[in-house]
C-alpha atoms as a PDB file:
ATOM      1  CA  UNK A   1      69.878  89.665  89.647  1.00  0.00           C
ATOM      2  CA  UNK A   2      71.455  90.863  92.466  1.00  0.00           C
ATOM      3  CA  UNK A   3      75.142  92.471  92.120  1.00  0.00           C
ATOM      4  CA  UNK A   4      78.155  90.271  93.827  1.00  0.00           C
ATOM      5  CA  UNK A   5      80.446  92.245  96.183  1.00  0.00           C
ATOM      6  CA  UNK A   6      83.878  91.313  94.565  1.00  0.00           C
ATOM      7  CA  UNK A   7      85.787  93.789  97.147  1.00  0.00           C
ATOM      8  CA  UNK A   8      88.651  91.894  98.700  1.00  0.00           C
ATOM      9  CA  UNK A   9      91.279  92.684 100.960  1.00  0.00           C
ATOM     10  CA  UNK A  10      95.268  92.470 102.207  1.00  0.00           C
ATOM     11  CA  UNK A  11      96.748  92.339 104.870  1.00  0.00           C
ATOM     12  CA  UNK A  12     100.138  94.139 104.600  1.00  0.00           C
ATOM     13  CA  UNK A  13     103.625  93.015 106.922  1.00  0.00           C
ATOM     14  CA  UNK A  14     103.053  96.391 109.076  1.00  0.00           C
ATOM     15  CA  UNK A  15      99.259  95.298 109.758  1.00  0.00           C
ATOM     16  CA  UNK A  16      97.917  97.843 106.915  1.00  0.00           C
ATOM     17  CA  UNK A  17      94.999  96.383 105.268  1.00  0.00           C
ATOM     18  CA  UNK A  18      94.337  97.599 101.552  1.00  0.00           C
ATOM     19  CA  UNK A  19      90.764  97.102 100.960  1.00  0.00           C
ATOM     20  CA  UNK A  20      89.969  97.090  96.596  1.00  0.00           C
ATOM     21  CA  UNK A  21      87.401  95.431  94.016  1.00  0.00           C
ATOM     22  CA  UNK A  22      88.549  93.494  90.914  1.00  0.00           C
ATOM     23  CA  UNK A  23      85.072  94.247  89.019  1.00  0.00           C
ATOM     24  CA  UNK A  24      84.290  93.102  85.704  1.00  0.00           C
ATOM     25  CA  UNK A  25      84.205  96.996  84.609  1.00  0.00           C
ATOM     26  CA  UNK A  26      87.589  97.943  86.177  1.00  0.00           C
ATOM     27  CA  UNK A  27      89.268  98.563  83.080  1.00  0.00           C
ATOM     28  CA  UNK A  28      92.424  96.593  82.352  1.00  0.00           C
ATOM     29  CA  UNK A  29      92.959  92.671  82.404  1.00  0.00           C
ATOM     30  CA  UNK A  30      95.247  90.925  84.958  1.00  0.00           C
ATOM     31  CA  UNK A  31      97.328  89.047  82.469  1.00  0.00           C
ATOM     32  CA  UNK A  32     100.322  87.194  83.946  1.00  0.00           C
ATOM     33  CA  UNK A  33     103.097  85.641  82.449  1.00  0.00           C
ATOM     34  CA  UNK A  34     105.653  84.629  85.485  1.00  0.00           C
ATOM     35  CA  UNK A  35     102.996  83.292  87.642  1.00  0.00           C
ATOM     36  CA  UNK A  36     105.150  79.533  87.358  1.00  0.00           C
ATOM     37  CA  UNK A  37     108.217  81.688  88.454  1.00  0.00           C
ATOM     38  CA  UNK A  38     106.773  83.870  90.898  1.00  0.00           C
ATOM     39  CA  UNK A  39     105.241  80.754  92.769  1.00  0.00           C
ATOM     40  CA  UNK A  40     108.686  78.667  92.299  1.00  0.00           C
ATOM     41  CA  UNK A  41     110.093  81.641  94.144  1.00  0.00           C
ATOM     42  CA  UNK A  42     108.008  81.375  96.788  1.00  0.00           C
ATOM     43  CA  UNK A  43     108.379  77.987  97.301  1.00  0.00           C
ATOM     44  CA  UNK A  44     112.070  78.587  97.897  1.00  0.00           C
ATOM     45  CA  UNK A  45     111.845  81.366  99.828  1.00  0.00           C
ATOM     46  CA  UNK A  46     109.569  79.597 102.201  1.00  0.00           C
ATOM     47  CA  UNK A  47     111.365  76.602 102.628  1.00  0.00           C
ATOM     48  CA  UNK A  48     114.493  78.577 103.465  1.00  0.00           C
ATOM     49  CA  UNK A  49     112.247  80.285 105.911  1.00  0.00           C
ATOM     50  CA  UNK A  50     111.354  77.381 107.336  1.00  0.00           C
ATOM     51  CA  UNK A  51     115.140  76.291 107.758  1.00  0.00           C
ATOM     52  CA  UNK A  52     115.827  79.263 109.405  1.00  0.00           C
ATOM     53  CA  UNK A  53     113.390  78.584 112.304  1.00  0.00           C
ATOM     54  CA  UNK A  54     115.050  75.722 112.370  1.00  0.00           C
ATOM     55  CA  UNK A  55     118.744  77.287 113.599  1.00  0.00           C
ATOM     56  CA  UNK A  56     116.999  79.305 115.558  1.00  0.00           C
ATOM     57  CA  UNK A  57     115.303  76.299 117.969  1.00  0.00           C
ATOM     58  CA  UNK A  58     118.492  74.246 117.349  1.00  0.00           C
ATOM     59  CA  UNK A  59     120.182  77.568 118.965  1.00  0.00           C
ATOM     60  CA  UNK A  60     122.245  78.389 116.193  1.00  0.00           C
ATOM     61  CA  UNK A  61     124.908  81.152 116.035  1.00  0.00           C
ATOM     62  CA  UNK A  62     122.896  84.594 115.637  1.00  0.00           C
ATOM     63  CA  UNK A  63     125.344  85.859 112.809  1.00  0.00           C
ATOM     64  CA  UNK A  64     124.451  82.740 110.623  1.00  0.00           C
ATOM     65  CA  UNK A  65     120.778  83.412 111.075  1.00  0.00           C
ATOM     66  CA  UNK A  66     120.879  87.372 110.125  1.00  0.00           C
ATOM     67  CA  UNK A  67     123.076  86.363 107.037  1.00  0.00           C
ATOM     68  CA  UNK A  68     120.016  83.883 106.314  1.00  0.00           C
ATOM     69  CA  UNK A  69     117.484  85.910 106.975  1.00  0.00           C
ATOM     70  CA  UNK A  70     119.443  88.623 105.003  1.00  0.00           C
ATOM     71  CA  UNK A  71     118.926  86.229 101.908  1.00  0.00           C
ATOM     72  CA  UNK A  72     115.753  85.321 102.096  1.00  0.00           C
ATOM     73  CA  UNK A  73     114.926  89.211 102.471  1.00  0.00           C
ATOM     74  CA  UNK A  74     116.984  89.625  99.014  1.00  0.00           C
ATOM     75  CA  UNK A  75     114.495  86.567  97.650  1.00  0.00           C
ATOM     76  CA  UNK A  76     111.372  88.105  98.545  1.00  0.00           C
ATOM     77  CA  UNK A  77     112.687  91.744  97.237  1.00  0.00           C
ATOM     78  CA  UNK A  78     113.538  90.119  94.260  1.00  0.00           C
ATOM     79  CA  UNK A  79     109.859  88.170  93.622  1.00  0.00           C
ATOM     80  CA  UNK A  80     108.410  91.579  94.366  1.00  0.00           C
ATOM     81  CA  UNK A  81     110.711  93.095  91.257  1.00  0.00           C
ATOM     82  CA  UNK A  82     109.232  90.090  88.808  1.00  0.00           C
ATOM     83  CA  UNK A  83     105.442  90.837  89.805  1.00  0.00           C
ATOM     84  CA  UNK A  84     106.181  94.477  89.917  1.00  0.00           C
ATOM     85  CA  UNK A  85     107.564  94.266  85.774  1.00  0.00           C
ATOM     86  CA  UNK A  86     104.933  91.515  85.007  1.00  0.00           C
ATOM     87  CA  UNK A  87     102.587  93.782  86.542  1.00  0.00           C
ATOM     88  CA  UNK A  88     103.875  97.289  84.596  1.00  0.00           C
ATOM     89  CA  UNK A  89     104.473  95.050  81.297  1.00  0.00           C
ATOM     90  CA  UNK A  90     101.141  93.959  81.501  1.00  0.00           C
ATOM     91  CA  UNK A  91      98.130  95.073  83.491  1.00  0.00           C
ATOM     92  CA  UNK A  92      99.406  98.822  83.712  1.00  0.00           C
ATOM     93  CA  UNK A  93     100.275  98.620  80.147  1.00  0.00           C
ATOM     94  CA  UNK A  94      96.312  97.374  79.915  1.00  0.00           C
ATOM     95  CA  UNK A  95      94.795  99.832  82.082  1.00  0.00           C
ATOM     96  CA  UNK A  96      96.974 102.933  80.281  1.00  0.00           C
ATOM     97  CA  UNK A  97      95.196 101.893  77.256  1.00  0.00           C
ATOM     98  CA  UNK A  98      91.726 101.550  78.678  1.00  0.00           C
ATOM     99  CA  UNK A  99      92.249 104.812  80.727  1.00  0.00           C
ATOM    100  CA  UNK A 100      92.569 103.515  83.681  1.00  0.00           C
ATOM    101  CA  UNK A 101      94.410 106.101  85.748  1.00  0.00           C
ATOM    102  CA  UNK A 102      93.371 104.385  89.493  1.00  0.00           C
ATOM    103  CA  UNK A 103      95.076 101.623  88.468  1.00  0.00           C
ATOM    104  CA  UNK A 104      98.320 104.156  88.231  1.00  0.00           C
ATOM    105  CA  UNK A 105      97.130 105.302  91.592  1.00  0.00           C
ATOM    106  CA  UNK A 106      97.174 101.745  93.010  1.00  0.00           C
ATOM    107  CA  UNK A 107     100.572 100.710  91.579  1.00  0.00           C
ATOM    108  CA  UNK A 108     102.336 103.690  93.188  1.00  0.00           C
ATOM    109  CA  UNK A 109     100.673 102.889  96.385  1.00  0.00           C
ATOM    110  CA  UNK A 110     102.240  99.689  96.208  1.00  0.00           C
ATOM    111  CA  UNK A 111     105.281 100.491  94.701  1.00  0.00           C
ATOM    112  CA  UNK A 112     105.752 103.165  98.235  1.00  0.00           C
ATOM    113  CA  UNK A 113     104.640 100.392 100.727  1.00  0.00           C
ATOM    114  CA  UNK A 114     106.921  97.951  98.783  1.00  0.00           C
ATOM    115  CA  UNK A 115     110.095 100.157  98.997  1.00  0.00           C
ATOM    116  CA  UNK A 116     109.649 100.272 102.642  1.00  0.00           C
END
């Protein structure tokens, strides 16, 4: 039987594309437990978004769209903290006990191009 290719990849805000496998053999399990939340977030965040382009091809003052933009900025940093601690409470917590140290390597990779 011939071995599937599960390599996948991202593409990042700046255009950086992280290229990594989720294989069988990886080490640690992807166990989630705000996925609801995370994806209600998102939802929000979006449709404010959306409003947003809104005032701007309605032409609307340039102060109230920063101040929106500014809080859909804080919405998105804030999803990012709830998959960042699901993330440590769970997979890292996984992939410490199965040895997984490139799984370490990987969350402070994102954690740097998160903080940006």
């Amino acid at each position: 039987m011939e071995k599937q290719d599960k390599t996948h990849s991202h593409v990042l805000e700046d255009g950086t594309r992280i290229i990594h496998s989720h294989e069988p053999g990886h080490g640690h399990s992807h166990t989630h437990t705000h996925t609801k939340a995370v994806l209600n977030r998102l939802s929000r965040a979006i449709g404010h978004l959306e409003s947003i382009r809104r005032m701007v091809e309605e032409g609307r003052d340039c102060s109230e769209v920063l101040i929106q933009l500014s809080a859909v900025k804080a919405a998105i940093n804030n999803t990012g903290k709830v998959i960042l601690q699901d993330h440590i409470e769970h997979c890292i917590v996984d992939a410490v006990e199965s040895g997984d140290h490139e799984a370490l390597e990987e969350l402070n990779k994102a954690i740097d191009r998160f903080m940006k």
